[in-house]
C-alpha atoms as a PDB file:
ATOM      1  CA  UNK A   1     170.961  28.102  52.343  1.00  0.00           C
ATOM      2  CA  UNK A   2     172.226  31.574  53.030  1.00  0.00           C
ATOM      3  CA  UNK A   3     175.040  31.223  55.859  1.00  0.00           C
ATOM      4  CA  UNK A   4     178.097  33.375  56.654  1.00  0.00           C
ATOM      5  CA  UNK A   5     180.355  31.524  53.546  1.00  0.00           C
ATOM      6  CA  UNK A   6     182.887  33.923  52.024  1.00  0.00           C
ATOM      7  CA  UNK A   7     184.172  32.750  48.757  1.00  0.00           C
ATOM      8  CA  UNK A   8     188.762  33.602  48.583  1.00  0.00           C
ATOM      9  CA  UNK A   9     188.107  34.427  45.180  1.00  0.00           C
ATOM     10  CA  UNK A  10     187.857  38.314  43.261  1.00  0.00           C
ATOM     11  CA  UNK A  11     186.640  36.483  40.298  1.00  0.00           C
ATOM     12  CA  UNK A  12     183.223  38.552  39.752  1.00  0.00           C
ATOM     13  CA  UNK A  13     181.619  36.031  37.086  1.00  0.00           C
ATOM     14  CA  UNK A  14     181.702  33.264  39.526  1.00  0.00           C
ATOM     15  CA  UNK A  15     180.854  35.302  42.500  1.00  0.00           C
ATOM     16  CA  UNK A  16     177.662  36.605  40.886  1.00  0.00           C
ATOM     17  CA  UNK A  17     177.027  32.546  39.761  1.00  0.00           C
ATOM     18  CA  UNK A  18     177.001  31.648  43.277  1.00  0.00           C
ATOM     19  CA  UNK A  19     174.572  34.391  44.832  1.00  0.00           C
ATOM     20  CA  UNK A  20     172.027  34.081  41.652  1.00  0.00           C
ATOM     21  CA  UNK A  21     172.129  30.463  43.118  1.00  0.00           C
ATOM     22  CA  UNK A  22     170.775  31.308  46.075  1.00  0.00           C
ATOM     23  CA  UNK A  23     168.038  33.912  45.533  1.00  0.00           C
ATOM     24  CA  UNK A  24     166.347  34.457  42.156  1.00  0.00           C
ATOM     25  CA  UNK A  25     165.733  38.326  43.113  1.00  0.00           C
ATOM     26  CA  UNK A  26     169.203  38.552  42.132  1.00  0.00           C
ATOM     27  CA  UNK A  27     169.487  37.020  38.378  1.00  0.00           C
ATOM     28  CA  UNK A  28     167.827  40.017  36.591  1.00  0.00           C
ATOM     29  CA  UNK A  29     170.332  42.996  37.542  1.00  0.00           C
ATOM     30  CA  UNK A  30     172.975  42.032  35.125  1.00  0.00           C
ATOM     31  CA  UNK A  31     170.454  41.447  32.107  1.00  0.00           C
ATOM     32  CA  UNK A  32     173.149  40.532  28.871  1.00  0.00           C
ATOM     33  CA  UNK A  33     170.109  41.058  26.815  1.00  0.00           C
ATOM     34  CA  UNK A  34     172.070  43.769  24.674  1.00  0.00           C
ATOM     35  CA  UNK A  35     175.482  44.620  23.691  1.00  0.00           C
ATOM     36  CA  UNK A  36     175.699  47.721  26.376  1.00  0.00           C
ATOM     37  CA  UNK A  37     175.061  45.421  28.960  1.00  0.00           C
ATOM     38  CA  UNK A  38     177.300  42.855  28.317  1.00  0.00           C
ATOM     39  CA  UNK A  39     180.156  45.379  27.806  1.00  0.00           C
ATOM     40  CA  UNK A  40     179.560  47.335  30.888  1.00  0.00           C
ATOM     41  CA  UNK A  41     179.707  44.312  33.506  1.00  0.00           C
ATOM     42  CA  UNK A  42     182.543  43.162  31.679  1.00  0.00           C
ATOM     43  CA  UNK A  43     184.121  46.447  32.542  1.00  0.00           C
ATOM     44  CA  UNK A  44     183.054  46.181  36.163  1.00  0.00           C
ATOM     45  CA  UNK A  45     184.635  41.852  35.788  1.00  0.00           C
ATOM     46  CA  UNK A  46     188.096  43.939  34.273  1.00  0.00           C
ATOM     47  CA  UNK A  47     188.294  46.970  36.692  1.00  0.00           C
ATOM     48  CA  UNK A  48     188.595  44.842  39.750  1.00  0.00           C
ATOM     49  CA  UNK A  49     192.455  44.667  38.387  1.00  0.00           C
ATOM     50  CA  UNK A  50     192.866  46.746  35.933  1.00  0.00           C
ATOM     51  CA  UNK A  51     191.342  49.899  37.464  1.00  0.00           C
ATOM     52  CA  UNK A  52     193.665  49.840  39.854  1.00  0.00           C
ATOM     53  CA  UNK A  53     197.090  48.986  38.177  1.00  0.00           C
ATOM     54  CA  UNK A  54     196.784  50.345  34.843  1.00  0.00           C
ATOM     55  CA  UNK A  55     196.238  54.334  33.673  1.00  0.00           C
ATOM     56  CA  UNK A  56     195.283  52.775  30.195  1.00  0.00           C
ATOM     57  CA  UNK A  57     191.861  51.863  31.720  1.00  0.00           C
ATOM     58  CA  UNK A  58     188.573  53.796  30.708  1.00  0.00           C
ATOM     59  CA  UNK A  59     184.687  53.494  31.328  1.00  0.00           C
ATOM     60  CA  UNK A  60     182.003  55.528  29.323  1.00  0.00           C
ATOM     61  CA  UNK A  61     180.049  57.726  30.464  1.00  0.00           C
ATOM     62  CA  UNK A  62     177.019  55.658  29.725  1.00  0.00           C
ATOM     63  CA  UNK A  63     178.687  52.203  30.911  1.00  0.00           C
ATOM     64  CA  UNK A  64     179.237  54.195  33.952  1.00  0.00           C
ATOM     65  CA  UNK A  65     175.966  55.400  34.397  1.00  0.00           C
ATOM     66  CA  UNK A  66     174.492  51.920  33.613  1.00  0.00           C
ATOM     67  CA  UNK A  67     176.683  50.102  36.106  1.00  0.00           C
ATOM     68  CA  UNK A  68     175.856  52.349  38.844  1.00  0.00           C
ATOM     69  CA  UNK A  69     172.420  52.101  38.768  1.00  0.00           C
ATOM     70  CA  UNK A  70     172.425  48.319  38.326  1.00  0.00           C
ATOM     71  CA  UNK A  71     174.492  48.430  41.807  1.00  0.00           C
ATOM     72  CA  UNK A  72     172.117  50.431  43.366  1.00  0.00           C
ATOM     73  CA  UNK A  73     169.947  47.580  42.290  1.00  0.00           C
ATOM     74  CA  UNK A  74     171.770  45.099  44.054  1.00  0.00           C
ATOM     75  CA  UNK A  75     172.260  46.719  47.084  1.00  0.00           C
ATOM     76  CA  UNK A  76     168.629  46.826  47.601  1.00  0.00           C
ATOM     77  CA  UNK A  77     167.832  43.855  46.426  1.00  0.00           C
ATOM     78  CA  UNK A  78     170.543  42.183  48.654  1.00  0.00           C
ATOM     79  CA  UNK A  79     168.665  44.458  51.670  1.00  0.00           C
ATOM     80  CA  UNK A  80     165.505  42.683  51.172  1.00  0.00           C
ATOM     81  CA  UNK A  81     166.806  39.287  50.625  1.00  0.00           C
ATOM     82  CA  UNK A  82     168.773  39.681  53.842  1.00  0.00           C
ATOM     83  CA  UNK A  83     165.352  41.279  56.102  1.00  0.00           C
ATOM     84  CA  UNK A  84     163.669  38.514  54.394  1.00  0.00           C
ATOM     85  CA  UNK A  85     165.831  35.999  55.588  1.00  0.00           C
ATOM     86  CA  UNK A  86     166.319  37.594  59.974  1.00  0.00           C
ATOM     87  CA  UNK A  87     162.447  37.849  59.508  1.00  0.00           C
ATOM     88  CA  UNK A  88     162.200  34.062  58.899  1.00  0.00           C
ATOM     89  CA  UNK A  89     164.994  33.526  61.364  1.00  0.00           C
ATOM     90  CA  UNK A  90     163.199  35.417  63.830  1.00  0.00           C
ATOM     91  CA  UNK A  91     159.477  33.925  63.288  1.00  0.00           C
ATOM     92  CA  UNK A  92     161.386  29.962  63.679  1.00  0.00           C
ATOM     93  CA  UNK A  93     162.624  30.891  67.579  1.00  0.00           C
END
């Protein structure tokens, strides 16, 4: 059930747990199926903190690259999962 639930928590592993959970559209944008991967969100999990509070902190060029378009990703996927779900809200009244 999608509803208006906002988890307190900035933990990014669990967040992205919880909305695989509820739409399988989401489970292949962060693929771990090679070591870039797999470093690069861990350096979008770590930034959330670290970005912000330390000047030690550094992203690649290509991790950069690679996390951006894998947020594009989302954000469209997340845009059709959300029409998806008004247009079934809107076809049950």
């Amino acid at each position: 059930m999608l509803a208006l639930y906002s988890p307190k928590s900035h933990r990014i592993t669990m967040l992205r747990s919880q909305a695989e959970a509820l739409d399988d559209r989401l489970k292949p944008i962060w693929p771990s199926d090679s070591k870039l991967h797999r470093q690069a969100f861990d350096r979008l999990r770590r930034a959330y903190v670290e970005a912000r509070y330390s000047a030690e902190y550094t992203v690649s060029d290509e991790e950069l690259a690679w996390l951006t378009e894998r947020v594009k990703l989302l954000q469209e996927i997340v845009a059709a999962v959300c029409q998806d779900r008004l247009n079934s809200a809107h076809l049950s009244d």
